[in-house]
Each structure stands twice: as C-alpha cells, then as structure tokens.
PDB file of N, CA and C in Angstrom:
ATOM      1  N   UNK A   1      79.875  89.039  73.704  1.00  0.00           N
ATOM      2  CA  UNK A   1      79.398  88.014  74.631  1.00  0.00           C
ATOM      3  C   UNK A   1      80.518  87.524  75.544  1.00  0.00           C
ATOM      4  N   UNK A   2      82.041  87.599  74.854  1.00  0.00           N
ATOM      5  CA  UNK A   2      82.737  86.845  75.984  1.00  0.00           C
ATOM      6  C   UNK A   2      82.420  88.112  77.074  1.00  0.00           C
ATOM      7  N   UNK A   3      82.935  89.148  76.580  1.00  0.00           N
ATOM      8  CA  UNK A   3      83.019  90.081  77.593  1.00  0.00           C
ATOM      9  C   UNK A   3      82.338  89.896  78.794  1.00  0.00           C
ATOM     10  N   UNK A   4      81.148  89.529  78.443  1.00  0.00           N
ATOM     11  CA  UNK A   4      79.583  89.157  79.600  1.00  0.00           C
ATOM     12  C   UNK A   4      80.322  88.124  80.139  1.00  0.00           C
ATOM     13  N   UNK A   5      80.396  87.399  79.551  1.00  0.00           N
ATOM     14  CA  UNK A   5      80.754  85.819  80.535  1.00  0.00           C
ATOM     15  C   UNK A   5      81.806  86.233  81.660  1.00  0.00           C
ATOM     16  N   UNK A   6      83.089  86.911  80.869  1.00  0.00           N
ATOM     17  CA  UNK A   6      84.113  86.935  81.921  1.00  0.00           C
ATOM     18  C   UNK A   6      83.554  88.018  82.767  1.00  0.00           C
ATOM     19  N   UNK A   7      82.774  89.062  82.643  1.00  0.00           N
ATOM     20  CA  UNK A   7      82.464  90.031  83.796  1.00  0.00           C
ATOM     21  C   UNK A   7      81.728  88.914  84.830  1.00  0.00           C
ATOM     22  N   UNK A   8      80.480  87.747  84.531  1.00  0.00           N
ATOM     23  CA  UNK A   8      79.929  87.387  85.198  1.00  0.00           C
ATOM     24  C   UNK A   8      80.893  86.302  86.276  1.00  0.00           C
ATOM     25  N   UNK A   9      81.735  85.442  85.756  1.00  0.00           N
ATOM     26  CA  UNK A   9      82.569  84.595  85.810  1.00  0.00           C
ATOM     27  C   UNK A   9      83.259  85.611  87.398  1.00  0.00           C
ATOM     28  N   UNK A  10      83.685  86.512  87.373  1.00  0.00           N
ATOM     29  CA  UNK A  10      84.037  87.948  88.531  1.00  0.00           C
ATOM     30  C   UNK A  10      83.488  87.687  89.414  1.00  0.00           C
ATOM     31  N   UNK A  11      82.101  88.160  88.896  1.00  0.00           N
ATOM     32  CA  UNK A  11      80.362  88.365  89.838  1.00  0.00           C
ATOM     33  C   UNK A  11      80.777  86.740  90.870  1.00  0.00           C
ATOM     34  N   UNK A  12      80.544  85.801  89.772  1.00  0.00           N
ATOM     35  CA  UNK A  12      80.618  84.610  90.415  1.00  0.00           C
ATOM     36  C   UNK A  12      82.040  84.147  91.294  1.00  0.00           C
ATOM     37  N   UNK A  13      82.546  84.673  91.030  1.00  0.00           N
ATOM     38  CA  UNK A  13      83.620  84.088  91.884  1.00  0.00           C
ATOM     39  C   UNK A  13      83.473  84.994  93.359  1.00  0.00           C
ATOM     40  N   UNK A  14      83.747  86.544  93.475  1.00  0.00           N
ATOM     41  CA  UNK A  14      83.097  86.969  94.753  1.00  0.00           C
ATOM     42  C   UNK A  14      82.062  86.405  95.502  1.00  0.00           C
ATOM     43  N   UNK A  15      80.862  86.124  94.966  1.00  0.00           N
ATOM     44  CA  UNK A  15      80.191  85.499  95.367  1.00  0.00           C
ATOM     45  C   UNK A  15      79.866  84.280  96.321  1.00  0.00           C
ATOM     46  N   UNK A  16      81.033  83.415  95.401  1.00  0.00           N
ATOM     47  CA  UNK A  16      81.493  82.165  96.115  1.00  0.00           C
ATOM     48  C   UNK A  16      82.398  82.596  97.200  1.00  0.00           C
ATOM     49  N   UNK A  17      83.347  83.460  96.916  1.00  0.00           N
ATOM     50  CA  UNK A  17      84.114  84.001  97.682  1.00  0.00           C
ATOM     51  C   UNK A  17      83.245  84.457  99.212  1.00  0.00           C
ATOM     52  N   UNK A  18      82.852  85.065  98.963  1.00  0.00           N
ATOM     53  CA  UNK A  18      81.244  85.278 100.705  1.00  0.00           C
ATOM     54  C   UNK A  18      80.789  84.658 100.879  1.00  0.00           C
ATOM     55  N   UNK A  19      80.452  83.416 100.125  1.00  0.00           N
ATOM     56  CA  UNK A  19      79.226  82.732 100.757  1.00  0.00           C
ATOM     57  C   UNK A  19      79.682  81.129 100.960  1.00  0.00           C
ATOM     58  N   UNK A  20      80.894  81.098 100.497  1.00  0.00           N
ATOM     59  CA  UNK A  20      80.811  79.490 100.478  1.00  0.00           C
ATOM     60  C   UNK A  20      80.164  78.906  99.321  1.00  0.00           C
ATOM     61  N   UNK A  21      80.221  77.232 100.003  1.00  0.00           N
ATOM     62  CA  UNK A  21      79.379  76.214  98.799  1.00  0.00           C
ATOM     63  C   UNK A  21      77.411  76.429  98.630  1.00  0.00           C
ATOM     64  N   UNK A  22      77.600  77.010  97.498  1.00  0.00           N
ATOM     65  CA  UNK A  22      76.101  77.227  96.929  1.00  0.00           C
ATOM     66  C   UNK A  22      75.608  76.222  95.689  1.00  0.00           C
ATOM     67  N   UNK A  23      74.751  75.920  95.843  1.00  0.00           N
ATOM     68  CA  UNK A  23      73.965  74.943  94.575  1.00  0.00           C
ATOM     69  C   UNK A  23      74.030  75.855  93.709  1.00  0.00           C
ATOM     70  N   UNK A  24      73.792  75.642  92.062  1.00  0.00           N
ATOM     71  CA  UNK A  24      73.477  76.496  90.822  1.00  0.00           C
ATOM     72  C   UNK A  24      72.309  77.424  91.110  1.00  0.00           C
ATOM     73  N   UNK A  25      71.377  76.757  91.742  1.00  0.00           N
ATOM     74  CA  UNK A  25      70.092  77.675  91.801  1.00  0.00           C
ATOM     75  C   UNK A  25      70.190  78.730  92.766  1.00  0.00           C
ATOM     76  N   UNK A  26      71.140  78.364  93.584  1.00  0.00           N
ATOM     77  CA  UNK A  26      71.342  79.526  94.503  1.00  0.00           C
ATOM     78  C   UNK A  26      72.429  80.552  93.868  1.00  0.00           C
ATOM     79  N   UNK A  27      73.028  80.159  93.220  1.00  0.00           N
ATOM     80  CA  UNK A  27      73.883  81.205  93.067  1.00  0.00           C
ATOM     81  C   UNK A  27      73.749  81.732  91.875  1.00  0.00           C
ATOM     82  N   UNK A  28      72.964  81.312  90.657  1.00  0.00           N
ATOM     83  CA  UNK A  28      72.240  82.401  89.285  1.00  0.00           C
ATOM     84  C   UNK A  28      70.944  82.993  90.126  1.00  0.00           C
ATOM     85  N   UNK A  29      70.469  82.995  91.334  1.00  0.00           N
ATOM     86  CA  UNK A  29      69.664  84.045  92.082  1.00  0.00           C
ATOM     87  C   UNK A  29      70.369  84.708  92.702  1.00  0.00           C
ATOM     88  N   UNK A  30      71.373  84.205  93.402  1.00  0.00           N
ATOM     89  CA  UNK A  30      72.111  85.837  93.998  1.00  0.00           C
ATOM     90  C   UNK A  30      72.833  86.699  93.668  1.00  0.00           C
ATOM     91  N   UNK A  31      73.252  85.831  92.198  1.00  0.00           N
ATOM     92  CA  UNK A  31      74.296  87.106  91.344  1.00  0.00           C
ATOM     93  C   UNK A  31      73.313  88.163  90.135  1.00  0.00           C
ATOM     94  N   UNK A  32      72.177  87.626  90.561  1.00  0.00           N
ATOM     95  CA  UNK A  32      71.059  87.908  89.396  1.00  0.00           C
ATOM     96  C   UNK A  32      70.961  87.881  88.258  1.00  0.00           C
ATOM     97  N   UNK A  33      71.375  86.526  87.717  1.00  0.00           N
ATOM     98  CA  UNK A  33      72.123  86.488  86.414  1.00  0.00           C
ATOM     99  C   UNK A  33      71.291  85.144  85.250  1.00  0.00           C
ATOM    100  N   UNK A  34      71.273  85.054  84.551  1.00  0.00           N
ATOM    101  CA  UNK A  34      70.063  84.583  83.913  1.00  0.00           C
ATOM    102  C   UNK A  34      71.146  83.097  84.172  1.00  0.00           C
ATOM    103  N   UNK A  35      70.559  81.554  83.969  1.00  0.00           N
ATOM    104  CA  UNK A  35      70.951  80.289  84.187  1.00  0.00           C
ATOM    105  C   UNK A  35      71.991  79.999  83.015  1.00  0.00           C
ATOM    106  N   UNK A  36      71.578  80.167  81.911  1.00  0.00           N
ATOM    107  CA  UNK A  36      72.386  80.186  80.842  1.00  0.00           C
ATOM    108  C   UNK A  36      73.869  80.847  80.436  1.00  0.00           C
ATOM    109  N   UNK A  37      74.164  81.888  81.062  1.00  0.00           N
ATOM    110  CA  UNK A  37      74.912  83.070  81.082  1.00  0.00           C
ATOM    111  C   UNK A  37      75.672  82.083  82.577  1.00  0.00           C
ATOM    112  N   UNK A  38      75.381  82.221  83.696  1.00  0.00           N
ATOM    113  CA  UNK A  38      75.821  81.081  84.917  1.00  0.00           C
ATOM    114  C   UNK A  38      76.617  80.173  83.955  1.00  0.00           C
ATOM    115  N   UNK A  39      75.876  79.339  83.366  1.00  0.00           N
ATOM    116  CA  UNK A  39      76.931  78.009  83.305  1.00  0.00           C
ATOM    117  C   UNK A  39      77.835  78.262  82.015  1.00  0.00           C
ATOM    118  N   UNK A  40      77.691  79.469  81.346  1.00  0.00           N
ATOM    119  CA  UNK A  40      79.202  79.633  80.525  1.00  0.00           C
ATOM    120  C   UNK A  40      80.270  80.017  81.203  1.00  0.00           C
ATOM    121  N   UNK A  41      79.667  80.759  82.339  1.00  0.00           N
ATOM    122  CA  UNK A  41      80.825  81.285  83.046  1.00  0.00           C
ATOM    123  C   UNK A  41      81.457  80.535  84.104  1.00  0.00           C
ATOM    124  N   UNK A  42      80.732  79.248  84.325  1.00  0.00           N
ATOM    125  CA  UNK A  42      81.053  78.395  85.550  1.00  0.00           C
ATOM    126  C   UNK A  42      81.938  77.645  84.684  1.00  0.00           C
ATOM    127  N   UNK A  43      81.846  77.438  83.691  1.00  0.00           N
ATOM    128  CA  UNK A  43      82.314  76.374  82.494  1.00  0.00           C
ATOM    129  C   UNK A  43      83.868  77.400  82.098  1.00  0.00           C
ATOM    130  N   UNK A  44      83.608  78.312  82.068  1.00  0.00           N
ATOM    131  CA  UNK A  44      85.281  78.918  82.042  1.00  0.00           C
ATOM    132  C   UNK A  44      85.826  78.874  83.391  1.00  0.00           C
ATOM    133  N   UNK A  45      85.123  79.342  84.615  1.00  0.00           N
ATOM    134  CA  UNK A  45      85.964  79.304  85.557  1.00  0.00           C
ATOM    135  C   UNK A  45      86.353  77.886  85.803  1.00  0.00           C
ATOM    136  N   UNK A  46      85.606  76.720  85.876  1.00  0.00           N
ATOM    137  CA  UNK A  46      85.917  75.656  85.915  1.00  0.00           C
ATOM    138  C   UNK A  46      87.247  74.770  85.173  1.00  0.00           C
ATOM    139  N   UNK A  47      87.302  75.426  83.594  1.00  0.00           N
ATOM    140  CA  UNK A  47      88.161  75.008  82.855  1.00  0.00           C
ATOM    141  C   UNK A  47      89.603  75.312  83.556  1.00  0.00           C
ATOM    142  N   UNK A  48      89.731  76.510  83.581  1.00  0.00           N
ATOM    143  CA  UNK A  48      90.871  77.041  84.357  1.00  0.00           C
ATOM    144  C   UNK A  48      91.065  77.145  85.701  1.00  0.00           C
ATOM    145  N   UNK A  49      90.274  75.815  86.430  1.00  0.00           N
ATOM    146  CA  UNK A  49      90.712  75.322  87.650  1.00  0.00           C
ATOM    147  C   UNK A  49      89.782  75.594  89.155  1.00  0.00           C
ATOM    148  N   UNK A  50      89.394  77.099  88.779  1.00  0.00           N
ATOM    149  CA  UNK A  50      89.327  77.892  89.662  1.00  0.00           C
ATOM    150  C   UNK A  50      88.120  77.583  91.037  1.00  0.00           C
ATOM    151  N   UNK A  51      86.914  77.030  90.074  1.00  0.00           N
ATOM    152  CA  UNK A  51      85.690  76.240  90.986  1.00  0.00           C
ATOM    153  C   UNK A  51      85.700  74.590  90.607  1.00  0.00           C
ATOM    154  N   UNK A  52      84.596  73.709  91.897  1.00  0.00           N
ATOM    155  CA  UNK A  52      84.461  72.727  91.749  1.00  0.00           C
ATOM    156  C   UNK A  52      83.051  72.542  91.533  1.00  0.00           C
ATOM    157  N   UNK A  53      82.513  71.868  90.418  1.00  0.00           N
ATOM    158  CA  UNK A  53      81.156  71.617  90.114  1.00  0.00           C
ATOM    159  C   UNK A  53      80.612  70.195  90.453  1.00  0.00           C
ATOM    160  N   UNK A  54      79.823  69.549  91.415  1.00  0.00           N
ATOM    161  CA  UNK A  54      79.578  68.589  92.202  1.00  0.00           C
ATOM    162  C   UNK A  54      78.564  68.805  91.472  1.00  0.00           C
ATOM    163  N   UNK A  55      78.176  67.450  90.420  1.00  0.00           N
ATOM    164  CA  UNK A  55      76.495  66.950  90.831  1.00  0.00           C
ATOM    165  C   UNK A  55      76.287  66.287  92.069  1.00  0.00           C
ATOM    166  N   UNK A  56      74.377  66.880  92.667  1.00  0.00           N
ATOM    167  CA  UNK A  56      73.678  66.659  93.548  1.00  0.00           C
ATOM    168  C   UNK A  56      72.688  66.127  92.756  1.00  0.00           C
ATOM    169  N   UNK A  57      71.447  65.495  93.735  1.00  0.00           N
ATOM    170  CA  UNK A  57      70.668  65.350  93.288  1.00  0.00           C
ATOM    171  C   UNK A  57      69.911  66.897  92.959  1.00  0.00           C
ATOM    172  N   UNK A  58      69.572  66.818  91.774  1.00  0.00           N
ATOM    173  CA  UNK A  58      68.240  67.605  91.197  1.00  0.00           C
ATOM    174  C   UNK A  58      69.150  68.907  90.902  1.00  0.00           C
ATOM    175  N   UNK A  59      70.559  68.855  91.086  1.00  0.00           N
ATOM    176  CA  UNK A  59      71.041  70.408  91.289  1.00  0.00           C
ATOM    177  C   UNK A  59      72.703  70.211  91.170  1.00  0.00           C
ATOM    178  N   UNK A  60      73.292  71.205  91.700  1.00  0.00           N
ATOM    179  CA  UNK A  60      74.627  71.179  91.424  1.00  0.00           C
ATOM    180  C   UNK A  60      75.436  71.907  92.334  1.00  0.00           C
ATOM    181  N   UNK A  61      76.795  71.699  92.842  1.00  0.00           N
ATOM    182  CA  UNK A  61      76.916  71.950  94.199  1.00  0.00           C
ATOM    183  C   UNK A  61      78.258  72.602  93.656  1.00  0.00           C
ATOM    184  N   UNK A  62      78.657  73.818  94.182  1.00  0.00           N
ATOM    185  CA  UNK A  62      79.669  74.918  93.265  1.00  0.00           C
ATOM    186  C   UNK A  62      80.438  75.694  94.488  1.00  0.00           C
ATOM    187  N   UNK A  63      81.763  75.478  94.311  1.00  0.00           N
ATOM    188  CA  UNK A  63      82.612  76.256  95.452  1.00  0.00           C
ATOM    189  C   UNK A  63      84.444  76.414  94.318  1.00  0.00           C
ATOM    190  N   UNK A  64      84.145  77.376  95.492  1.00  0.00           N
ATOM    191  CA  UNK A  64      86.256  77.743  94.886  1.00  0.00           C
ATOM    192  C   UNK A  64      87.201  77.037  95.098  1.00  0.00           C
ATOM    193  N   UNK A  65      88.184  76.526  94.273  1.00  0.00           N
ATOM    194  CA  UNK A  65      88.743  75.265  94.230  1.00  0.00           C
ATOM    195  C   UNK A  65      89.549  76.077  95.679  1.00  0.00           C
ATOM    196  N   UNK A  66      89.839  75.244  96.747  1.00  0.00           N
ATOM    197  CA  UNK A  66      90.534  75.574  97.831  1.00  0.00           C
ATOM    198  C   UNK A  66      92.261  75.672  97.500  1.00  0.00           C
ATOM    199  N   UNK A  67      92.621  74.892  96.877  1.00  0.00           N
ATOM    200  CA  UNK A  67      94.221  74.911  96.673  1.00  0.00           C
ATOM    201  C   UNK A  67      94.749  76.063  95.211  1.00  0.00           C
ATOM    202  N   UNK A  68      93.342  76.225  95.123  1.00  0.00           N
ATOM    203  CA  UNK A  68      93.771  77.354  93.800  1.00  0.00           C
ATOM    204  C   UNK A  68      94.359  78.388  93.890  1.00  0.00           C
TER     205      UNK A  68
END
C-alpha cells in the first residue's frame, strides 16, 4: 500500500504541477484515483511540505507549496 500512495502522491504532484490550484474533487477526477487513496497521499505530500491544503467551503483547495 505505501508503494500506491507514494506512486499516487507523483501522479498528484504533476498534476498540480499543470494545472495549478485544484479543489480535492477536481483533482481525485483527473488523476483518476479513488478519494481515499487522494488524501493519503495529499497527507504525505503535505507532511513533507510539498502542497498546501486550504479548506473551502464544501471542498478543499490544493496547490504546490511555491517556496518548496
């Protein structure tokens, strides 16, 4: 399972990397990745600096830490 996380944690960071600031819902649909599996891997990249996780209303607002 880590294995999954850190491959997805990848997925997700390119991702952010092209697209900019995406909500959660947008971005476990464009990496095609189930919601659950998303927030372990947002939760490691996060730990180690790398993204910023903004609550919004109803949602959650996710980008690459800029000074990272």
């Amino acid at each position: 399972m880590i294995t999954e996380i850190g491959i997805i944690a990848g997925d997700i960071w390119h991702y952010l990397d092209q697209h900019g600031d995406v909500t959660l819902s947008k971005l476990a649909s464009g990496i095609d990745k189930n919601r659950e599996n998303v927030l372990m891997s947002l939760g490691w990249l996060a730990r180690e600096g790398h993204v910023v996780v903004q609550q919004t209303e109803g949602d959650y607002k996710i980008n690459l830490r800029k000074d990272a």
